[in-house]
C-alpha atoms as a PDB file:
ATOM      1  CA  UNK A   1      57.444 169.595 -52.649  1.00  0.00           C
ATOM      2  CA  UNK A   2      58.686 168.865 -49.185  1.00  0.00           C
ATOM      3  CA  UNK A   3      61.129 171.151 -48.098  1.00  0.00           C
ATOM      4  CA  UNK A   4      63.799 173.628 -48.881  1.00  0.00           C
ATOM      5  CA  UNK A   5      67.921 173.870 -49.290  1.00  0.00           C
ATOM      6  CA  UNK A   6      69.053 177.860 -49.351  1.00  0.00           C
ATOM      7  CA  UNK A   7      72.238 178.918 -50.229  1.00  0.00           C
ATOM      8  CA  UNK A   8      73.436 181.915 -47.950  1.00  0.00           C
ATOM      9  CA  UNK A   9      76.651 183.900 -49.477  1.00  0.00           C
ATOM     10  CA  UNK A  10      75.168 185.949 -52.619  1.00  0.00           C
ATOM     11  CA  UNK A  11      71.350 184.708 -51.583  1.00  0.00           C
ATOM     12  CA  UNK A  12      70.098 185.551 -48.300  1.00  0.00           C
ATOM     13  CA  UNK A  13      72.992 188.288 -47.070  1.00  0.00           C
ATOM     14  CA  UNK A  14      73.074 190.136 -50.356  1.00  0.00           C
ATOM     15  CA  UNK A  15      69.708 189.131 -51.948  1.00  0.00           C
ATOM     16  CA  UNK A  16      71.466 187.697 -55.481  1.00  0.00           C
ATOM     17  CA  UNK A  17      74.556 190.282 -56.033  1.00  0.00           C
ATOM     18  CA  UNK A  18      77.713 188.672 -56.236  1.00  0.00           C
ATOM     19  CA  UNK A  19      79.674 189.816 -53.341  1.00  0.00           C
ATOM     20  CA  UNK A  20      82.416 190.803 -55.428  1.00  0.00           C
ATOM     21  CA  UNK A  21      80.678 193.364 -56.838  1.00  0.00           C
ATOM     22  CA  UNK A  22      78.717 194.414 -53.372  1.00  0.00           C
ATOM     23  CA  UNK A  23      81.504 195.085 -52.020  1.00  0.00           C
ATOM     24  CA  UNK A  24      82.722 197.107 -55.019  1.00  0.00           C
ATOM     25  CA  UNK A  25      79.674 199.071 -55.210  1.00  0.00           C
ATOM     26  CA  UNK A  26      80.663 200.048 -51.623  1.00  0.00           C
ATOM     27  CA  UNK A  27      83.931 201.209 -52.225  1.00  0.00           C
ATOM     28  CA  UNK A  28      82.434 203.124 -55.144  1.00  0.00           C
ATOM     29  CA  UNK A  29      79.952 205.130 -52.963  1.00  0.00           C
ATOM     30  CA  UNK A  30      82.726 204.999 -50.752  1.00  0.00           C
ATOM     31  CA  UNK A  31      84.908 206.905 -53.733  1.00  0.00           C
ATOM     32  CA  UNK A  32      88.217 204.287 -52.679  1.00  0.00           C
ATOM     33  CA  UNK A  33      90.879 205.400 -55.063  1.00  0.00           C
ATOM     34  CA  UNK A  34      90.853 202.232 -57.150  1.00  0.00           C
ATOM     35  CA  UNK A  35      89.865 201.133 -60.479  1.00  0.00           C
ATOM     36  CA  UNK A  36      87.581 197.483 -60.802  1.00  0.00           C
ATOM     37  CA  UNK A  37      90.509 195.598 -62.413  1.00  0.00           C
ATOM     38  CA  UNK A  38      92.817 196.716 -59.134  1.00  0.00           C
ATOM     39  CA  UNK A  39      89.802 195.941 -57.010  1.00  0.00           C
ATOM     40  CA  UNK A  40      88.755 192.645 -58.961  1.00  0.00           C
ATOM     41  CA  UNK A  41      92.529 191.401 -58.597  1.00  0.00           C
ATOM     42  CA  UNK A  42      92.258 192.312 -54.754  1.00  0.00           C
ATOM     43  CA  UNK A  43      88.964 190.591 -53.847  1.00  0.00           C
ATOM     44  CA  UNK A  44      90.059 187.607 -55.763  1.00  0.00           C
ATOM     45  CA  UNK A  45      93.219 187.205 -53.660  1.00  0.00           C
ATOM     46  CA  UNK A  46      91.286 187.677 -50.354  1.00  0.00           C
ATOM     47  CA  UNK A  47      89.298 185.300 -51.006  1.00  0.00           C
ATOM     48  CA  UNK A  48      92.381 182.615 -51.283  1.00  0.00           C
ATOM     49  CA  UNK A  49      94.086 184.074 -48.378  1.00  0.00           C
ATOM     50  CA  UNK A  50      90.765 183.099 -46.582  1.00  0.00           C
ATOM     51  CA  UNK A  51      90.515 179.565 -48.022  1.00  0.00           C
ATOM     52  CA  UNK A  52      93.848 178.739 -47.488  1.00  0.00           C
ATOM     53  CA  UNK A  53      94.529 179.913 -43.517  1.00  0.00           C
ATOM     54  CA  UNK A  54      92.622 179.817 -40.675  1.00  0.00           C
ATOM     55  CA  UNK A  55      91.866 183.490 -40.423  1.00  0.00           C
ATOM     56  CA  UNK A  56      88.557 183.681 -39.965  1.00  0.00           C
ATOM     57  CA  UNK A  57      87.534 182.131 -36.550  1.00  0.00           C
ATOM     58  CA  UNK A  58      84.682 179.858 -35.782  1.00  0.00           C
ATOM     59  CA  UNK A  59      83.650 182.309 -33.186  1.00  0.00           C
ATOM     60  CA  UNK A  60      83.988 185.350 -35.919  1.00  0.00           C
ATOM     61  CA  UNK A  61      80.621 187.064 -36.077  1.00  0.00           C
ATOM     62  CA  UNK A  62      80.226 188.556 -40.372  1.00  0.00           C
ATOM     63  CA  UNK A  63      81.303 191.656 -39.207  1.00  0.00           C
ATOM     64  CA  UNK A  64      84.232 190.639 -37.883  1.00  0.00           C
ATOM     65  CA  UNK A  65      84.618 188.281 -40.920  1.00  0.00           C
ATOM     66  CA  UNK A  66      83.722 191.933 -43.372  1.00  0.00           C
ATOM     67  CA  UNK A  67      86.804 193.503 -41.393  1.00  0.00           C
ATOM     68  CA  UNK A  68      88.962 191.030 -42.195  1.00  0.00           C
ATOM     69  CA  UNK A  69      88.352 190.206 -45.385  1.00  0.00           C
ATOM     70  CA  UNK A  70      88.232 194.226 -46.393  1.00  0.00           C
ATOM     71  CA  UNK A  71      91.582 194.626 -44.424  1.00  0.00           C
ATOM     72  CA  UNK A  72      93.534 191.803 -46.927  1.00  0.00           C
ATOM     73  CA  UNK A  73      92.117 193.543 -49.899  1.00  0.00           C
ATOM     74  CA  UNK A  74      93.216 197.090 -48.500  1.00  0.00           C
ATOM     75  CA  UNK A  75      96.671 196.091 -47.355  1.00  0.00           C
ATOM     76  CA  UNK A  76      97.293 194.030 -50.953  1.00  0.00           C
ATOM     77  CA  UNK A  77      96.017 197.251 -53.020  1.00  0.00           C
ATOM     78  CA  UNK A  78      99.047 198.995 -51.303  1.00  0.00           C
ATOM     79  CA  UNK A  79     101.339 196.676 -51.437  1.00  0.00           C
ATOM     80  CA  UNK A  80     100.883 196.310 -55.356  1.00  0.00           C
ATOM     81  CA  UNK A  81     101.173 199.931 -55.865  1.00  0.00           C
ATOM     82  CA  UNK A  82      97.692 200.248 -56.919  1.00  0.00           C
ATOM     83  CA  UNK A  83      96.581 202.673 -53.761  1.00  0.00           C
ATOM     84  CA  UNK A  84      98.893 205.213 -52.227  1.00  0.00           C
ATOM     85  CA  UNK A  85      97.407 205.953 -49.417  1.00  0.00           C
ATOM     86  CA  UNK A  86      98.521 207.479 -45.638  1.00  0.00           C
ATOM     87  CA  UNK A  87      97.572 205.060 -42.703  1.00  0.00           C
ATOM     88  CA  UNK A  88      94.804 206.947 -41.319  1.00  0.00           C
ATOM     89  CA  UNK A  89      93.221 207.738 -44.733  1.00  0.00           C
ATOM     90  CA  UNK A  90      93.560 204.117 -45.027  1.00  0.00           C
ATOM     91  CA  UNK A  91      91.815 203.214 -41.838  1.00  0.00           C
ATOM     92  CA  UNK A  92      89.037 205.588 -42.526  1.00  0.00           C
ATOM     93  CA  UNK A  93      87.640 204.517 -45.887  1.00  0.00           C
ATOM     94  CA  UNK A  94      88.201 200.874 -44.265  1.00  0.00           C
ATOM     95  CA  UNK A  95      86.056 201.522 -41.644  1.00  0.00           C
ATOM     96  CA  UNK A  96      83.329 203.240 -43.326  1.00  0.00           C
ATOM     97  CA  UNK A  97      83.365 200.835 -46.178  1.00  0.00           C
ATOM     98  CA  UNK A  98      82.615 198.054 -43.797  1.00  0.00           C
ATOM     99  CA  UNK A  99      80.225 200.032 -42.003  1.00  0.00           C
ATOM    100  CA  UNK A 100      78.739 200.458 -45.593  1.00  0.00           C
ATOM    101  CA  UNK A 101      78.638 196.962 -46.247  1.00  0.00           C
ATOM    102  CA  UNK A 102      77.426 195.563 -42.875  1.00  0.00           C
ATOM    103  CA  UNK A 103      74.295 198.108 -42.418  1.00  0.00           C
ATOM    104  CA  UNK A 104      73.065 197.117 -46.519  1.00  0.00           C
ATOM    105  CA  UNK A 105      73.893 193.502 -45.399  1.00  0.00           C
ATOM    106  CA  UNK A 106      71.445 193.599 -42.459  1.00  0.00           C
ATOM    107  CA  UNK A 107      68.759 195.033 -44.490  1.00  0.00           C
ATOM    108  CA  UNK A 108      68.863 192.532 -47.295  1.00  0.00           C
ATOM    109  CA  UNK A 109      69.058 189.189 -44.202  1.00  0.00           C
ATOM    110  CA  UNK A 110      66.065 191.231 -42.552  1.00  0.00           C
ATOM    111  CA  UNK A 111      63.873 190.645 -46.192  1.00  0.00           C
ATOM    112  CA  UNK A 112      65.364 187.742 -46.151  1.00  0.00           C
ATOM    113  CA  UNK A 113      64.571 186.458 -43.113  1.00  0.00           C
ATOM    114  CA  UNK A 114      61.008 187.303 -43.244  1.00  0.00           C
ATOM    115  CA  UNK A 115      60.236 185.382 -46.265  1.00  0.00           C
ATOM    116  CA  UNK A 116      62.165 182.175 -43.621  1.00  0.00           C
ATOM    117  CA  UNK A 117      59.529 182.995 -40.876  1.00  0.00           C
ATOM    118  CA  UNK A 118      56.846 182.467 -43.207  1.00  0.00           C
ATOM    119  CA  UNK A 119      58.207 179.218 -44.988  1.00  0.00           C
ATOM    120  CA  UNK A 120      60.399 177.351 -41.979  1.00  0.00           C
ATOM    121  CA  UNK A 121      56.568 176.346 -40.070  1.00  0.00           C
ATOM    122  CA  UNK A 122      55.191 174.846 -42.933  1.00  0.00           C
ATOM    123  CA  UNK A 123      58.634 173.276 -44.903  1.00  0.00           C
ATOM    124  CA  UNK A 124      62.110 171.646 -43.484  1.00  0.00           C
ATOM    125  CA  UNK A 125      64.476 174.215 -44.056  1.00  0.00           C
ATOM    126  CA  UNK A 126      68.565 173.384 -44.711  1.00  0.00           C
ATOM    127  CA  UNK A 127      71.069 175.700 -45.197  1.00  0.00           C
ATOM    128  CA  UNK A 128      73.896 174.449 -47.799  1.00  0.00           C
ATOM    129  CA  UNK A 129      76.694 176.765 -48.246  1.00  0.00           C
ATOM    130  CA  UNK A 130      80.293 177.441 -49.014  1.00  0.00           C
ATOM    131  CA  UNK A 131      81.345 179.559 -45.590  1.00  0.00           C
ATOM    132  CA  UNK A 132      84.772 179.644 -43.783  1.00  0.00           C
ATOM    133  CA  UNK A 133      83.660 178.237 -40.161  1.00  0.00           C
ATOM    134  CA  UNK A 134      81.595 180.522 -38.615  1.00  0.00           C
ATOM    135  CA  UNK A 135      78.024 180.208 -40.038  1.00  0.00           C
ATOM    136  CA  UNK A 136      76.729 179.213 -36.587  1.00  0.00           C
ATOM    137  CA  UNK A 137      77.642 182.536 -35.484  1.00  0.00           C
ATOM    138  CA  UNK A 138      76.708 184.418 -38.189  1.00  0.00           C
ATOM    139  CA  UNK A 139      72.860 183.338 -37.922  1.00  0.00           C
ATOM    140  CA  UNK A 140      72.659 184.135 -34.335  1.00  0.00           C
ATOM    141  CA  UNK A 141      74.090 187.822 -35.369  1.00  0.00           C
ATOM    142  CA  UNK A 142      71.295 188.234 -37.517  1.00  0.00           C
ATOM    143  CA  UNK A 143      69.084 186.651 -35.443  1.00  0.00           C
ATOM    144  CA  UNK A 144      68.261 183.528 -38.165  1.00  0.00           C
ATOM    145  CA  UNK A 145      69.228 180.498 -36.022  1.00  0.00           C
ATOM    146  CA  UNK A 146      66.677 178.274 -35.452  1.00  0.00           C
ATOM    147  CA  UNK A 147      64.809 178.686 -38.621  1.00  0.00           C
ATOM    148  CA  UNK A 148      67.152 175.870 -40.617  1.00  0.00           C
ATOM    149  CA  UNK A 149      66.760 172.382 -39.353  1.00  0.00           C
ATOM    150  CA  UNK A 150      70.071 171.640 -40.225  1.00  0.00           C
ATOM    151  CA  UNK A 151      73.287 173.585 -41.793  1.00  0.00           C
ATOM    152  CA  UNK A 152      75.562 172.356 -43.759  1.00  0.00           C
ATOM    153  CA  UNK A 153      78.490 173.928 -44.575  1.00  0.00           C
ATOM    154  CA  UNK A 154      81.898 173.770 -46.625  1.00  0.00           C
ATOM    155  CA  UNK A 155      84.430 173.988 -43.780  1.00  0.00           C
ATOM    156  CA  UNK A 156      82.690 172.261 -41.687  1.00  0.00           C
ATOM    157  CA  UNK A 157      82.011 169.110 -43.933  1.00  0.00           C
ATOM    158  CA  UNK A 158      85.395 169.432 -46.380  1.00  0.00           C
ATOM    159  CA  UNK A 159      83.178 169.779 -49.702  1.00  0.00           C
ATOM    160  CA  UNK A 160      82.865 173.093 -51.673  1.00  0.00           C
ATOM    161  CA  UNK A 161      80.312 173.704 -54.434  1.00  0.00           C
ATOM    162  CA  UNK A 162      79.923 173.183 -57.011  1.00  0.00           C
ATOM    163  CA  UNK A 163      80.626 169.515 -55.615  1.00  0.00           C
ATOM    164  CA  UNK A 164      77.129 168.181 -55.440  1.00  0.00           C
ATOM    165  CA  UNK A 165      78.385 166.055 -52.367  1.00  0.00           C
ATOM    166  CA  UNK A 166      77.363 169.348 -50.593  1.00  0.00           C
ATOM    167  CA  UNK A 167      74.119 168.864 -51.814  1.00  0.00           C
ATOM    168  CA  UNK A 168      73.743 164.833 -51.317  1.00  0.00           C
ATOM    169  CA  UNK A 169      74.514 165.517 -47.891  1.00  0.00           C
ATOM    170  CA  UNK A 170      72.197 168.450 -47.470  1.00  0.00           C
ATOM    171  CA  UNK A 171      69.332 166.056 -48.969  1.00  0.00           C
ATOM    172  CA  UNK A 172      70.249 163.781 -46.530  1.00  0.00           C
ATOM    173  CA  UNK A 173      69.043 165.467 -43.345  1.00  0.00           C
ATOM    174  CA  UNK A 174      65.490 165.358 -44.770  1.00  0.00           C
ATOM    175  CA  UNK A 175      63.509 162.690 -43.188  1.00  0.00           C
ATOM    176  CA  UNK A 176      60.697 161.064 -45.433  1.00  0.00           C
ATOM    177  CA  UNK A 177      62.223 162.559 -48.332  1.00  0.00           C
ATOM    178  CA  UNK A 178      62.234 159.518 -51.545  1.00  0.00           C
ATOM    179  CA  UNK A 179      63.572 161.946 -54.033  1.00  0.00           C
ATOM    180  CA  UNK A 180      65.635 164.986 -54.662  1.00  0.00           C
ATOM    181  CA  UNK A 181      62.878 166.191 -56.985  1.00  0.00           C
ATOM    182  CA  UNK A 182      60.949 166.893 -53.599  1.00  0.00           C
ATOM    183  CA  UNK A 183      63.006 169.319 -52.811  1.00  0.00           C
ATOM    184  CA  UNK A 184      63.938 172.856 -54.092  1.00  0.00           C
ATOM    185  CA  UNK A 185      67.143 174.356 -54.212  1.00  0.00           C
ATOM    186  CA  UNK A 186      67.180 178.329 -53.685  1.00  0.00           C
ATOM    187  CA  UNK A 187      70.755 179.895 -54.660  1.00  0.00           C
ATOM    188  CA  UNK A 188      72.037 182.583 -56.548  1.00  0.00           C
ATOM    189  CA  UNK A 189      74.690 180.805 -58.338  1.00  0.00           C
ATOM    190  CA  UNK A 190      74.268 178.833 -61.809  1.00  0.00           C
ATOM    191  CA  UNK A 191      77.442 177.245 -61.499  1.00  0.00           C
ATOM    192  CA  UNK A 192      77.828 176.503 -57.517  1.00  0.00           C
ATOM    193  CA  UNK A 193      74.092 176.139 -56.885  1.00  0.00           C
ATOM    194  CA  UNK A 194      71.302 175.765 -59.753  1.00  0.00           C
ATOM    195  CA  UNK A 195      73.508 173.410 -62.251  1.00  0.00           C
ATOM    196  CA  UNK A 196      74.625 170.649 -59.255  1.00  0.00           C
ATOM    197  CA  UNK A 197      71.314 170.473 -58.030  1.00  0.00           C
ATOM    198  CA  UNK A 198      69.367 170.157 -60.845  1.00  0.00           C
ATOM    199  CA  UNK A 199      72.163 166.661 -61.396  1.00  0.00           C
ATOM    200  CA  UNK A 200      71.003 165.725 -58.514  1.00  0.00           C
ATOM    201  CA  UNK A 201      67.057 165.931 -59.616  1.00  0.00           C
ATOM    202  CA  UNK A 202      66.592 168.441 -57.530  1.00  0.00           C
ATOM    203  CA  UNK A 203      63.942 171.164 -58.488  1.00  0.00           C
ATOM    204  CA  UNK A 204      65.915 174.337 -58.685  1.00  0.00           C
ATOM    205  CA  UNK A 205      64.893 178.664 -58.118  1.00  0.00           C
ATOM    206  CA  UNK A 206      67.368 181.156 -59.236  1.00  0.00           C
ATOM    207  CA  UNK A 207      67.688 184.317 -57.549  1.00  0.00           C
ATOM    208  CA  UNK A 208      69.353 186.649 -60.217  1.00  0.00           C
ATOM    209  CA  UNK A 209      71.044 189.239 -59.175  1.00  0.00           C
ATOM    210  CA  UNK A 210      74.142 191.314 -60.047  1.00  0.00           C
ATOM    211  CA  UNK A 211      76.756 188.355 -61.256  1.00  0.00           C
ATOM    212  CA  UNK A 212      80.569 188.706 -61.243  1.00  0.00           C
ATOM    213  CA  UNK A 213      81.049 188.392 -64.874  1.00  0.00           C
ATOM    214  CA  UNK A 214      79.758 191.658 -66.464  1.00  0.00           C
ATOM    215  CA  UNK A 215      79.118 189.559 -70.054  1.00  0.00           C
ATOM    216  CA  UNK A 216      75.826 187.846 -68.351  1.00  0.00           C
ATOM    217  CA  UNK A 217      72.921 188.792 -69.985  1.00  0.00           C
ATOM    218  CA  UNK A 218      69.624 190.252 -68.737  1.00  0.00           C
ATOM    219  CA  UNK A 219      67.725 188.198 -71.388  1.00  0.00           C
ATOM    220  CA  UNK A 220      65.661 185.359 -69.622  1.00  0.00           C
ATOM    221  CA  UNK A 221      65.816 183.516 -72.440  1.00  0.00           C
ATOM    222  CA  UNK A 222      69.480 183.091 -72.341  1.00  0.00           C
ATOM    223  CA  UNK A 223      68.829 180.774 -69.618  1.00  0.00           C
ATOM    224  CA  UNK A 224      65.997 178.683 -70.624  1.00  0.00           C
ATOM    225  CA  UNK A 225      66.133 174.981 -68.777  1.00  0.00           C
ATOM    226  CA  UNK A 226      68.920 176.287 -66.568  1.00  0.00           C
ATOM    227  CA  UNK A 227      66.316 176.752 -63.548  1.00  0.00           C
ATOM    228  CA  UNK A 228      62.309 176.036 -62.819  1.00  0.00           C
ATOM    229  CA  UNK A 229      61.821 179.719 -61.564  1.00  0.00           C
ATOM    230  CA  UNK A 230      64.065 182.883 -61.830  1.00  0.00           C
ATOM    231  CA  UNK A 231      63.477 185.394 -59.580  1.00  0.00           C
ATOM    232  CA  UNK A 232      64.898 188.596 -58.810  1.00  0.00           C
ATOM    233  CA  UNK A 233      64.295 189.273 -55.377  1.00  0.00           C
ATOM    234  CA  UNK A 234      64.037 186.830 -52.714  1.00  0.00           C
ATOM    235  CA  UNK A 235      60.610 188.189 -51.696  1.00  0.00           C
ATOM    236  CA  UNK A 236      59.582 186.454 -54.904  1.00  0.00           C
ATOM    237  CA  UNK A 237      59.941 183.449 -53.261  1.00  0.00           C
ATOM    238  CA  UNK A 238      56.570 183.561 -51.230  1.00  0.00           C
ATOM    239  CA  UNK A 239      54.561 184.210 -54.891  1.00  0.00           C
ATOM    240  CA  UNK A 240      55.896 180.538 -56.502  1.00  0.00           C
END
């Protein structure tokens, strides 16, 4: 084995939940008055209002990105008739939702980035993920840049997973690499990370966490030959 690819989004920020459902959890604790189907419907139309425009900016740091993002769901809750809610109740569950989000985020880079610090000196380390633009910024805000030799990411090279083109090109920043079987691919996705990497060759660790569809089993052996390794905290990582 001769180096590493790490997803970010649902792996290192979030430690294998699905942010859908992070961010859910925090407008549960929260107590936003919305059901999951309102909020499901919500997060998924964020999330094209974010691929499609240029809203976040390259200079965005994930807070800012957080505010944003929470801000589209918020507005389109009310605008479907799914939250009634007066403007300044509005912009107080916003804001302590995201400051919800953003101090359980840092925690889960900080584990994160301590299992990095232990694996960048002695393996290449590449960041592959699907981000909107401003993943250089985001790793200085939490103080991880410099521990991937190179990052590739979705808006920056035009390719989303589960393309494995994201991946090809990841494995191609690895010098003295013959084969993708030399490498391991850490993500928390089985459809955007494990299953195109392991078509490449590539030997694959699963971090399983929370996933978006509620019908996914906790049974391991549900998912036999779908990784080499399952774990379910990315501390795991430094006992494989």
């Amino acid at each position: 084995m001769k180096g590493y690819i790490f997803d970010f989004g649902g792996t290192i920020d979030t430690n294998g939940c699905h942010w859908g459902k992070f961010i859910w959890h925090a407008y549960e604790r929260q107590h936003v008055p919305v059901s999951w189907d309102e909020f499901r419907e919500a997060y998924v139309h964020a999330e094209r209002q974010l691929g499609r425009n240029p809203i976040i900016l390259p200079t965005d740091t994930f807070r800012q990105t957080l505010d944003k993002k929470l801000r589209i769901e918020m507005e389109w809750l009310v605008t479907q008739g799914y939250w009634y809610s007066a403007p300044l109740e509005m912009e107080r569950l916003h804001a302590a939702v995201l400051d919800d989000l953003y101090s359980r985020v840092s925690e889960r880079v900080a584990c994160g980035r301590e299992v990095l610090q232990k694996l960048a000196p002695r393996y290449p380390v590449v960041l592959c993920s699907n981000f909107y633009g401003n993943l250089t910024e985001v790793l200085k805000e939490f103080q991880l840049d410099g521990l991937f030799q190179e990052v590739v990411e979705s808006a920056a090279v035009g390719i989303r997973k589960p393309d494995s083109r994201i991946f090809e090109l990841a494995l191609q920043t690895f010098g003295g690499i013959e084969a993708a079987s030399e490498v391991v691919v850490v993500g928390d996705s089985l459809k955007n990370d494990i299953r195109p990497a392991r078509q490449l060759g590539c030997q694959t660790i699963w971090l399983k966490g929370e996933p978006w569809d509620s019908e996914a089993t906790d049974d391991p052996s549900a998912y036999t030959g779908e990784a080499d390794h399952i774990i379910n905290d990315i501390s795991d990582l430094t006992s494989i």
